[in-house]
Structure formats: C-alpha cells, structure tokens
C-alpha atoms as a PDB file:
ATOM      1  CA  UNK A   1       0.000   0.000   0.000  1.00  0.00           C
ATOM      2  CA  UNK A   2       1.110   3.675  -0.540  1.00  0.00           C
ATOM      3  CA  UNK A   3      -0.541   6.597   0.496  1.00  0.00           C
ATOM      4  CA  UNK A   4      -3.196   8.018  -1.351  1.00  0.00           C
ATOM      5  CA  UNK A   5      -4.693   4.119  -2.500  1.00  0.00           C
ATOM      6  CA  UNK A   6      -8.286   3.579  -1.983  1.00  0.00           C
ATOM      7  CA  UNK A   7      -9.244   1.202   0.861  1.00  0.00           C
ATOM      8  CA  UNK A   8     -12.518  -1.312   0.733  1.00  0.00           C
ATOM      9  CA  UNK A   9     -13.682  -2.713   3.727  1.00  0.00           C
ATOM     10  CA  UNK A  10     -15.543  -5.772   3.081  1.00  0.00           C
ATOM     11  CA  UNK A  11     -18.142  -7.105   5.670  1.00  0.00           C
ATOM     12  CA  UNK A  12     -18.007 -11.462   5.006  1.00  0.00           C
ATOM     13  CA  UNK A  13     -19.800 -12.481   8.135  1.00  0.00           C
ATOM     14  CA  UNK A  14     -23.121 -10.718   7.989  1.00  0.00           C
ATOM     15  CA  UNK A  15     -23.449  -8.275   5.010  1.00  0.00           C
ATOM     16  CA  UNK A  16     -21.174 -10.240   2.230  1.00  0.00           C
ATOM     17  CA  UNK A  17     -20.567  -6.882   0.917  1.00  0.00           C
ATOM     18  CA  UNK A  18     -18.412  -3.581   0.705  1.00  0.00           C
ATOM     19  CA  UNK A  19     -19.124  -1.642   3.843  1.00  0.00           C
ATOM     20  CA  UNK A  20     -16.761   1.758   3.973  1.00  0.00           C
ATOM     21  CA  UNK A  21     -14.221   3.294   1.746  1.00  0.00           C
ATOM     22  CA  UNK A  22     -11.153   4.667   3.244  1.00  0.00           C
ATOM     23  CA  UNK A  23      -8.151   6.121   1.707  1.00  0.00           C
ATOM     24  CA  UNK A  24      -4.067   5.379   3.210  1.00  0.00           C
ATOM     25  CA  UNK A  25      -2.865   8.516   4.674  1.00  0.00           C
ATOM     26  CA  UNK A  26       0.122   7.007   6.046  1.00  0.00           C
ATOM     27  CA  UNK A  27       2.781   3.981   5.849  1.00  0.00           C
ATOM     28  CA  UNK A  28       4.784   2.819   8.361  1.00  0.00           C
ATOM     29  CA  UNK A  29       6.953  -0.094   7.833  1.00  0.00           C
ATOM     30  CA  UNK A  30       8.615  -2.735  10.427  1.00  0.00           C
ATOM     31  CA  UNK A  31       6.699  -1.318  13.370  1.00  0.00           C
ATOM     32  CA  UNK A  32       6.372  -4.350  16.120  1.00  0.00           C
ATOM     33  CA  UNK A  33       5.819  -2.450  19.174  1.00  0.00           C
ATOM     34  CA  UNK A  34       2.266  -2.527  20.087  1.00  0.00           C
ATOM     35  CA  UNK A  35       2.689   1.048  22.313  1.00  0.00           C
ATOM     36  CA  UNK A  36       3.868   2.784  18.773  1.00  0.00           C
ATOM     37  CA  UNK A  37       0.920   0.853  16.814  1.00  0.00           C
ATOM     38  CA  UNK A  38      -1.765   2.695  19.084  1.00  0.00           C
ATOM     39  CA  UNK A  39       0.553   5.977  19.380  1.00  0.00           C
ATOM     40  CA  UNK A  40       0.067   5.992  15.224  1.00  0.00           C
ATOM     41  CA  UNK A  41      -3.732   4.929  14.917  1.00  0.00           C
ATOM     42  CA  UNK A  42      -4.745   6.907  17.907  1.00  0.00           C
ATOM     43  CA  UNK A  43      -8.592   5.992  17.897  1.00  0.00           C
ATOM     44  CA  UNK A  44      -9.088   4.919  14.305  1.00  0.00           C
ATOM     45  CA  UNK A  45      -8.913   0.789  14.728  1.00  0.00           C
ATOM     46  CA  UNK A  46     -11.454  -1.550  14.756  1.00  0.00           C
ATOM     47  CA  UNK A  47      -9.187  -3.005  17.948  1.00  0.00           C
ATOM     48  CA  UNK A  48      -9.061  -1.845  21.515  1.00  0.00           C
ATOM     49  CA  UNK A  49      -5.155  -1.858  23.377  1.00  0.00           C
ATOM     50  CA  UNK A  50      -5.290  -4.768  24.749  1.00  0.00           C
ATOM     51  CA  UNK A  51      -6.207  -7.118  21.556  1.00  0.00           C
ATOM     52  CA  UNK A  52      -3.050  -4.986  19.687  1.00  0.00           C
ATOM     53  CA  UNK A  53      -1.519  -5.663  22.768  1.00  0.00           C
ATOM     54  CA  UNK A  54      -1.837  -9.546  22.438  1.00  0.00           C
ATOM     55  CA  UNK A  55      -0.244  -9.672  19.028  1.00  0.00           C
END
C-alpha cells in the first residue's frame, strides 16, 4: 500500500458486501511495538489496546 490508495472494507460475516471506503494517509513499515501501533492509529482501529496488545 502507498498513500493516497483507496481502501474497501468488506463485511463477510453478515453483510457479504463492501461496507466503507477509506483512503491510506500514512505507511509505516517494520513497526512491532504494540505502544507505537496505538501511538500511530490513535482511535481509528477496529481493535481496543489490549487485543493490539496480544499480538
């Protein structure tokens, strides 16, 4: 992915279909520290802390 590309967020359990559009504002590469994950997507995952924590 590279900033700018178009982002389709696909619903398979319920709807079967294309749910939201989003668009990449940013890439970060190599980034395996869960406390810098949340520090760059701030309140915009689908994921609480503690199940980016767990990975």
């Amino acid at each position: 992915m590279k900033e700018g590309d178009i982002l389709l967020f696909y619903r398979s359990r319920d709807v079967k279909g294309i749910t939201s559009i989003g668009i990449v504002e940013k890439v970060y590469e190599n980034i395996t520290n869960p406390d810098e994950i949340i520090s760059y997507v701030g309140k915009r995952s689908v994921y609480s802390q503690s199940e980016i924590k767990e990975v």
